[in-house]
C-alpha atoms as a PDB file:
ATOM      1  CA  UNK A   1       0.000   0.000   0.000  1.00  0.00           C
ATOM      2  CA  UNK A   2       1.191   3.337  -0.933  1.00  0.00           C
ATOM      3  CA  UNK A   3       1.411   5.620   2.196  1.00  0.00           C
ATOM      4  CA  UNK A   4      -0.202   9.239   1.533  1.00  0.00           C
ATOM      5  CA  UNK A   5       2.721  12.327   1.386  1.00  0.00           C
ATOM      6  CA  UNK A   6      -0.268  14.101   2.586  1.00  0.00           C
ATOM      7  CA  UNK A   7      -1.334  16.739   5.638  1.00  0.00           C
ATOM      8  CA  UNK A   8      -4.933  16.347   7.100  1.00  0.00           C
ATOM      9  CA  UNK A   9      -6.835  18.913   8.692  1.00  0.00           C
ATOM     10  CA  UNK A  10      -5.746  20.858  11.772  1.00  0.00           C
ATOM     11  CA  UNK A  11      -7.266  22.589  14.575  1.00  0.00           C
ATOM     12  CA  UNK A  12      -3.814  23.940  15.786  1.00  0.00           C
ATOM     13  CA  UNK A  13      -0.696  26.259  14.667  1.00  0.00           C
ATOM     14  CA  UNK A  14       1.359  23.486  14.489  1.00  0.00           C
ATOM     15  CA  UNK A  15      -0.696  21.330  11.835  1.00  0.00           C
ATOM     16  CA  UNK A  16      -1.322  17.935  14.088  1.00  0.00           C
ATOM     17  CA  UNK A  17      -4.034  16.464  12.323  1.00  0.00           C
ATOM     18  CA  UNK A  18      -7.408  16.106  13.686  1.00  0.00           C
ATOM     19  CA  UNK A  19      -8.930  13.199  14.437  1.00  0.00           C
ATOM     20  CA  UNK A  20     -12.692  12.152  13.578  1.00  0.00           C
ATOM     21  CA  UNK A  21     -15.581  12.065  15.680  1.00  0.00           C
ATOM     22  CA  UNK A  22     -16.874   9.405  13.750  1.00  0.00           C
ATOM     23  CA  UNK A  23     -14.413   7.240  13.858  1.00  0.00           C
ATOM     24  CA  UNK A  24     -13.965   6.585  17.997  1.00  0.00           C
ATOM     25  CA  UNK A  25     -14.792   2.982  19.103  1.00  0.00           C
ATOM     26  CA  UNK A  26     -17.255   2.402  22.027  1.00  0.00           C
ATOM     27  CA  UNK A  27     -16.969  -0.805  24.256  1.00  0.00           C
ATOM     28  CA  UNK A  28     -13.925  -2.163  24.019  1.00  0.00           C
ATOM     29  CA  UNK A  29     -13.719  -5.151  21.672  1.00  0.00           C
ATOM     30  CA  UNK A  30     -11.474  -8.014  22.950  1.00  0.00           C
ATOM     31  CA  UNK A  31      -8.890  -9.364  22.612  1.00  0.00           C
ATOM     32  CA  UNK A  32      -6.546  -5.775  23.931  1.00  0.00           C
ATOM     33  CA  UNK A  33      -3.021  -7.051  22.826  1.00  0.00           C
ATOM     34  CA  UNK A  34      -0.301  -5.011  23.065  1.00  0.00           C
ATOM     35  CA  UNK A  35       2.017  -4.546  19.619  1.00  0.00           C
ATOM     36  CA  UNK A  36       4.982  -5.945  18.641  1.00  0.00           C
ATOM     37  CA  UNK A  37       4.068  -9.880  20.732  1.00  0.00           C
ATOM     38  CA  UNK A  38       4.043 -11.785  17.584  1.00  0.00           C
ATOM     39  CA  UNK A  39       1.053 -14.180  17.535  1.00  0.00           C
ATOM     40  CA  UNK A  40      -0.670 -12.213  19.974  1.00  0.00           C
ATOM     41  CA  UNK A  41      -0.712  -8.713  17.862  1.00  0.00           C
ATOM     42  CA  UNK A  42      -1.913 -10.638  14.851  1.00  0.00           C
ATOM     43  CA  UNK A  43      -5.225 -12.001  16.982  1.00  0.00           C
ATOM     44  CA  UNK A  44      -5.896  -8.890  18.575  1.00  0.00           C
ATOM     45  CA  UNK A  45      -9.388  -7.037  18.015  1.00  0.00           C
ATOM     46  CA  UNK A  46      -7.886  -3.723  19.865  1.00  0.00           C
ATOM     47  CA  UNK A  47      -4.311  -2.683  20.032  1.00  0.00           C
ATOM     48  CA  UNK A  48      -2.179  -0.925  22.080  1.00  0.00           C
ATOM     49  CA  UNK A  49       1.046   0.573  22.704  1.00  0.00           C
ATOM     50  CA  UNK A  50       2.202   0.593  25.829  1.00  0.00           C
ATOM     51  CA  UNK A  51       5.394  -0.848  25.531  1.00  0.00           C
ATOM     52  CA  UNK A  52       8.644   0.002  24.741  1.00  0.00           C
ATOM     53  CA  UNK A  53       9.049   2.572  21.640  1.00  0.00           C
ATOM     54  CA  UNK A  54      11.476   0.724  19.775  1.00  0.00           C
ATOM     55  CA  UNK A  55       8.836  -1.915  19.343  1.00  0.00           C
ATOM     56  CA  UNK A  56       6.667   0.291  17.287  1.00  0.00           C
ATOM     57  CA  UNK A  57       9.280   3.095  15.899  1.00  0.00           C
ATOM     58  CA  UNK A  58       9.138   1.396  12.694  1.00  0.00           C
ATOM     59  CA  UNK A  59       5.445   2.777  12.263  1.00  0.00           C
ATOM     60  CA  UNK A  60       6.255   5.871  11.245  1.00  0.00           C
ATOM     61  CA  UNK A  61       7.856   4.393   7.883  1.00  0.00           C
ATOM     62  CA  UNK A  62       4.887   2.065   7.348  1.00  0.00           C
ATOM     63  CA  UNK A  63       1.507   2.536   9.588  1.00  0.00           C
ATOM     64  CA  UNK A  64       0.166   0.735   6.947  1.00  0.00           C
ATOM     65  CA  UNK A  65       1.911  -2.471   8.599  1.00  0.00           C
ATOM     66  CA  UNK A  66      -0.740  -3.493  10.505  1.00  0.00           C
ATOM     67  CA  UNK A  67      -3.813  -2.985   7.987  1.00  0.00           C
ATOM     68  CA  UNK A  68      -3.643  -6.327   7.186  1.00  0.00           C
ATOM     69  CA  UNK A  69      -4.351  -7.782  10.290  1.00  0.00           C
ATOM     70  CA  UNK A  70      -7.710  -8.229  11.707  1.00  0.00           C
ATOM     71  CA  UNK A  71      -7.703  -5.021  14.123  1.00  0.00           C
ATOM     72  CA  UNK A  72     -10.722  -3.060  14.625  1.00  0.00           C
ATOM     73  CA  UNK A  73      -9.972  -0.354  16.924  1.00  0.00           C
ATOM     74  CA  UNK A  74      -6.331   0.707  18.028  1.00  0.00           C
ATOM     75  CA  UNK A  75      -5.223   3.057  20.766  1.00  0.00           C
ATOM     76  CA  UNK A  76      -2.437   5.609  19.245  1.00  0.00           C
ATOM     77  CA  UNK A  77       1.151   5.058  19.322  1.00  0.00           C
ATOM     78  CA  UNK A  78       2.460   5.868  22.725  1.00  0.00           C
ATOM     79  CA  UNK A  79       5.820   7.442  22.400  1.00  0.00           C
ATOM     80  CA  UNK A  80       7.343   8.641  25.888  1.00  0.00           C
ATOM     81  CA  UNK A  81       7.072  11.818  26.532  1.00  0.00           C
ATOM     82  CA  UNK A  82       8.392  12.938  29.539  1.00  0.00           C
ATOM     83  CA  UNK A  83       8.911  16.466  31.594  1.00  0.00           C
ATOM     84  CA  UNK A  84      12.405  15.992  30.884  1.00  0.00           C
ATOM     85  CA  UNK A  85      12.119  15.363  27.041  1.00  0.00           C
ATOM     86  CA  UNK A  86      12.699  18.628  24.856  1.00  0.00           C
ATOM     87  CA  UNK A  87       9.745  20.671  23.766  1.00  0.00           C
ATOM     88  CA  UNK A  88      10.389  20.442  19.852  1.00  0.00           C
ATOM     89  CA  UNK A  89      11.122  16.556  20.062  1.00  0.00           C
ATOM     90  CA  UNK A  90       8.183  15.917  22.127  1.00  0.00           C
ATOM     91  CA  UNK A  91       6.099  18.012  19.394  1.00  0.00           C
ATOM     92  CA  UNK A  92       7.084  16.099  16.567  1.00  0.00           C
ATOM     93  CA  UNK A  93       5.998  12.600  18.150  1.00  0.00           C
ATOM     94  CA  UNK A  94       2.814  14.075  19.208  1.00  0.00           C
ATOM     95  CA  UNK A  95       2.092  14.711  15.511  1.00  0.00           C
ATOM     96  CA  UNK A  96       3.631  11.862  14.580  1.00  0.00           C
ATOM     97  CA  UNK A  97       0.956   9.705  16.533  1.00  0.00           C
ATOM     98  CA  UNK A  98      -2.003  11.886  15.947  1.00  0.00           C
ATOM     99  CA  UNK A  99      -1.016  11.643  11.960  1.00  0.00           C
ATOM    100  CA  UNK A 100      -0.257   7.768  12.373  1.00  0.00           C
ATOM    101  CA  UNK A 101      -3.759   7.151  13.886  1.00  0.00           C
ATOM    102  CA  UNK A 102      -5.443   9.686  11.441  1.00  0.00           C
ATOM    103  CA  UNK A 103      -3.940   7.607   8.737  1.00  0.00           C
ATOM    104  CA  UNK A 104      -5.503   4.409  10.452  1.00  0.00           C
ATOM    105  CA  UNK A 105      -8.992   6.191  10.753  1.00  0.00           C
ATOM    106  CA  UNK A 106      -8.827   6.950   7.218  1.00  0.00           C
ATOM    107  CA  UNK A 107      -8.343   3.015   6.467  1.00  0.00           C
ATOM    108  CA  UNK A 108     -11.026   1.925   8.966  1.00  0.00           C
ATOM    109  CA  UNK A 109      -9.867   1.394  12.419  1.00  0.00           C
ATOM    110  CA  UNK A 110     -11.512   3.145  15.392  1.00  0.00           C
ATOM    111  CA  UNK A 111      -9.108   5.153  17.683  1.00  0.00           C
ATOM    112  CA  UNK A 112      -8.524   5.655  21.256  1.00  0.00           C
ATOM    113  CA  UNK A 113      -6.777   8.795  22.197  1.00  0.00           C
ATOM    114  CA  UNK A 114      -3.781   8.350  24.144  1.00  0.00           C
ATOM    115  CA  UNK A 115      -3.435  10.290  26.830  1.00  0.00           C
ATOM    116  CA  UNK A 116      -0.339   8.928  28.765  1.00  0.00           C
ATOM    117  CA  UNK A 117       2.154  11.852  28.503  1.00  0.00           C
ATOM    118  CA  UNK A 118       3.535  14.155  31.076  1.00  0.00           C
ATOM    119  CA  UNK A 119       2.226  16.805  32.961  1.00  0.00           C
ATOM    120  CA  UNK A 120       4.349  18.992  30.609  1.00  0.00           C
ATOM    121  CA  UNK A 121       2.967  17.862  27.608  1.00  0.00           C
ATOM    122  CA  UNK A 122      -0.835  17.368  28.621  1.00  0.00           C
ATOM    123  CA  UNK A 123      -1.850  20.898  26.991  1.00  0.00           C
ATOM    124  CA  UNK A 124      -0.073  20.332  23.445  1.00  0.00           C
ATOM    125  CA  UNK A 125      -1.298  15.924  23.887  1.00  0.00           C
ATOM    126  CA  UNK A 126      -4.803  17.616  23.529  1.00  0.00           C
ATOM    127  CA  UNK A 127      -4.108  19.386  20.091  1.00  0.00           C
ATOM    128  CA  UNK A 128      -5.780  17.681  17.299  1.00  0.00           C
ATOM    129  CA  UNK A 129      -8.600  15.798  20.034  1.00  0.00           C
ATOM    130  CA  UNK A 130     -11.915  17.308  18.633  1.00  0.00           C
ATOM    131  CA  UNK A 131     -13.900  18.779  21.771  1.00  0.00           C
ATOM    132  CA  UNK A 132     -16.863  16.225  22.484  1.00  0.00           C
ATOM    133  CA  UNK A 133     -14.401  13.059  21.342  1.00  0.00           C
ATOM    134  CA  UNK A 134     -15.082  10.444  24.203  1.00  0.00           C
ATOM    135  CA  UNK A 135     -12.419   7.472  23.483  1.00  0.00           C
ATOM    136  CA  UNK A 136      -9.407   7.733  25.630  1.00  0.00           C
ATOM    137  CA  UNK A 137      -6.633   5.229  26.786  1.00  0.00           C
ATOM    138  CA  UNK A 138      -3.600   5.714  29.216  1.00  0.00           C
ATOM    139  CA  UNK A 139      -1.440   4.000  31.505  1.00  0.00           C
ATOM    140  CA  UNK A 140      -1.457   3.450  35.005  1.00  0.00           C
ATOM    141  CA  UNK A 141       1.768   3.013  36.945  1.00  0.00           C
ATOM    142  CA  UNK A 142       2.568   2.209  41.055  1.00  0.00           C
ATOM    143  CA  UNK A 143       2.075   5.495  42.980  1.00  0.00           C
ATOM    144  CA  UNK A 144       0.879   7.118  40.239  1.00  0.00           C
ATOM    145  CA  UNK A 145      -2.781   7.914  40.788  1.00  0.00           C
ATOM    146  CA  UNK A 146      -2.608  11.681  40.712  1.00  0.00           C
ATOM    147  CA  UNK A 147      -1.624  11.366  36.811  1.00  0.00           C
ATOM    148  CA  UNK A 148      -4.608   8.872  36.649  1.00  0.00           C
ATOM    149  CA  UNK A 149      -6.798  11.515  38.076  1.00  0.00           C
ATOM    150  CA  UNK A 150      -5.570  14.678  36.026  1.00  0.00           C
ATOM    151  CA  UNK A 151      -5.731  12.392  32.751  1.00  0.00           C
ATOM    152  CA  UNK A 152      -9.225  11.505  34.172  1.00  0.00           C
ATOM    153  CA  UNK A 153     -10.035  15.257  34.258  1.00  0.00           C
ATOM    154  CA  UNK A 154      -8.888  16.163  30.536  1.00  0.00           C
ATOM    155  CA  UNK A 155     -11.071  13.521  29.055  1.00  0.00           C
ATOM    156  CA  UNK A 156     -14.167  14.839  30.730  1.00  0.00           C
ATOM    157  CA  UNK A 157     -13.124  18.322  29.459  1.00  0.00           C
ATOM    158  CA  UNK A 158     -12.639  17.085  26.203  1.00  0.00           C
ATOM    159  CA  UNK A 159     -15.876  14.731  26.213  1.00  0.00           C
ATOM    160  CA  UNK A 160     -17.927  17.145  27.907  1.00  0.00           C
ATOM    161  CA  UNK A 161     -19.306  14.003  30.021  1.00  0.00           C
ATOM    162  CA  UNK A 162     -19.302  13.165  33.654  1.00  0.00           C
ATOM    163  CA  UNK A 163     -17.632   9.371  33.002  1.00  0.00           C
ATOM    164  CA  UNK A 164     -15.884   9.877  29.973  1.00  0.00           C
ATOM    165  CA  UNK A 165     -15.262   6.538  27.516  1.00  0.00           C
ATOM    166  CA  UNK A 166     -11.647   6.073  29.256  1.00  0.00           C
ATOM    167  CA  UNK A 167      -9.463   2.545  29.341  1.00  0.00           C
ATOM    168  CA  UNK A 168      -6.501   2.763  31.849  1.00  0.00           C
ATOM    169  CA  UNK A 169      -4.590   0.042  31.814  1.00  0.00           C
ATOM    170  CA  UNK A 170      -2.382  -1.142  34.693  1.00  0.00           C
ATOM    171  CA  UNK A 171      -1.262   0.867  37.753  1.00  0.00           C
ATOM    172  CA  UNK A 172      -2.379  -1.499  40.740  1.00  0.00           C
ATOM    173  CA  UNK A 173      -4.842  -1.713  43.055  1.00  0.00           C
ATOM    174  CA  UNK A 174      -5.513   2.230  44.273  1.00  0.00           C
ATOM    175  CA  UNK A 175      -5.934   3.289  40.528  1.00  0.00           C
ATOM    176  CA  UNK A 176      -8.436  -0.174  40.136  1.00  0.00           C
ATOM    177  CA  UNK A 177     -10.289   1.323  42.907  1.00  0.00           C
ATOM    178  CA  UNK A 178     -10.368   4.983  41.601  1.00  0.00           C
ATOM    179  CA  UNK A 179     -11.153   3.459  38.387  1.00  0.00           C
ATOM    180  CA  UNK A 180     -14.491   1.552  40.191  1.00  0.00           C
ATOM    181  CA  UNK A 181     -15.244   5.114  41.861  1.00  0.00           C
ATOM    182  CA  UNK A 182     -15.541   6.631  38.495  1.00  0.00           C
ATOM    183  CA  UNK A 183     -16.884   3.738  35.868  1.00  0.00           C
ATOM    184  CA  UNK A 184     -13.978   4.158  34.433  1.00  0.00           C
ATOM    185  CA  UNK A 185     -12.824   0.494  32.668  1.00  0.00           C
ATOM    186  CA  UNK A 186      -9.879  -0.802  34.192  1.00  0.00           C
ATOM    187  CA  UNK A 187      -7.339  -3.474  32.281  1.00  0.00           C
ATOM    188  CA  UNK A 188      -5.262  -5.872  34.514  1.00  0.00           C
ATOM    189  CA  UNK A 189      -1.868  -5.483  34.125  1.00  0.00           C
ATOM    190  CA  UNK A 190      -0.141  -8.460  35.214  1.00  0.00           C
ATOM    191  CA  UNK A 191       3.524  -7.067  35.435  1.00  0.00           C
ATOM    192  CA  UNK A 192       1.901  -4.119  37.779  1.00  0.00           C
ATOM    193  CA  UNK A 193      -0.207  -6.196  39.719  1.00  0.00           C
ATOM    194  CA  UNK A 194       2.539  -8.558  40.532  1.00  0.00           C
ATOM    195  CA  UNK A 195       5.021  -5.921  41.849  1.00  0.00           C
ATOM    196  CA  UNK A 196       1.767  -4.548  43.629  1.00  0.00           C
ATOM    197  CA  UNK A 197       1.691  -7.688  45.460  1.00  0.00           C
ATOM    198  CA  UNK A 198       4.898  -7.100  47.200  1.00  0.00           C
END
């Protein structure tokens, strides 16, 4: 498949692409694999990225790579971004995941907005997330609950709705429970949960 040279509509001075309301997936449709686990990636329904970048840096060269597998929805790329990561570079993978899953929408898959980036980069994450989009993703980590909570907040700003369509996956048993509080769907991480056992 020939990969567009192509810019899509922007909401923002920096020209990361929109994505489209009417392309957003609902209930989440099993099996959630994470990308880049072989067998598992090809038998997943959703997708997601949170592992380590160099397992999907090779996206950005072909997103087209996993069109051919039987994927319905897909939460975007997740490239790290964190307070420590420089402004311009953490601008150019922001567009490079909003274009990525804008490219995907265009070809039929439903997208999750990720939402896992620093509290440095949670103003510019929203560029290009059309106000009253309600599909979200992000991760949860050990101790990290506040993040949970302020990632929590921006979808319901961007949604516009009280419990906002948002999948957090992992960060133990305090973000489980916050995640119960709130409706918010919770996925079991099992790395997480076992160091939340100690």
């Amino acid at each position: 498949m020939t990969i567009p040279d192509c810019l899509y509509p922007s909401d923002n001075i920096y020209d990361i692409p929109c994505l489209r309301l009417d392309m957003q997936p609902g209930h989440l449709v099993l099996p959630f694999a994470p990308y880049g686990t072989g067998r598992k990636n090809r038998c997943a329904a959703t997708l997601h990225f949170y592992v380590d970048d160099y397992r999907f840096s090779a996206l950005w060269r072909n997103p087209a790579k996993i069109l051919g597998d039987e994927i319905i929805a897909a939460v975007e790329p997740n490239y790290s971004l964190f307070d420590t990561t420089p402004l311009a570079f953490g601008l150019q993978l922001i567009y490079q995941k909003r274009w990525i899953a804008r490219f995907w929408q265009e070809n039929g898959i439903l997208i999750y907005a990720d939402l896992n980036v620093s509290s440095k980069f949670f103003d510019y994450n929203r560029m290009g997330i059309p106000n009253g989009y309600n599909a979200f993703a992000t991760r949860g980590s050990l101790g990290g609950l506040d993040l949970v909570k302020a990632k929590y907040e921006i979808a319901q700003q961007i949604s516009g709705l009280d419990s906002p369509n948002l999948i957090v996956y992992g960060g133990g048993k305090a973000v489980h429970e916050f995640c119960c509080s709130k409706s918010l769907l919770y996925i079991h991480d099992y790395m997480t949960a076992k160091k939340d056992e100690r």
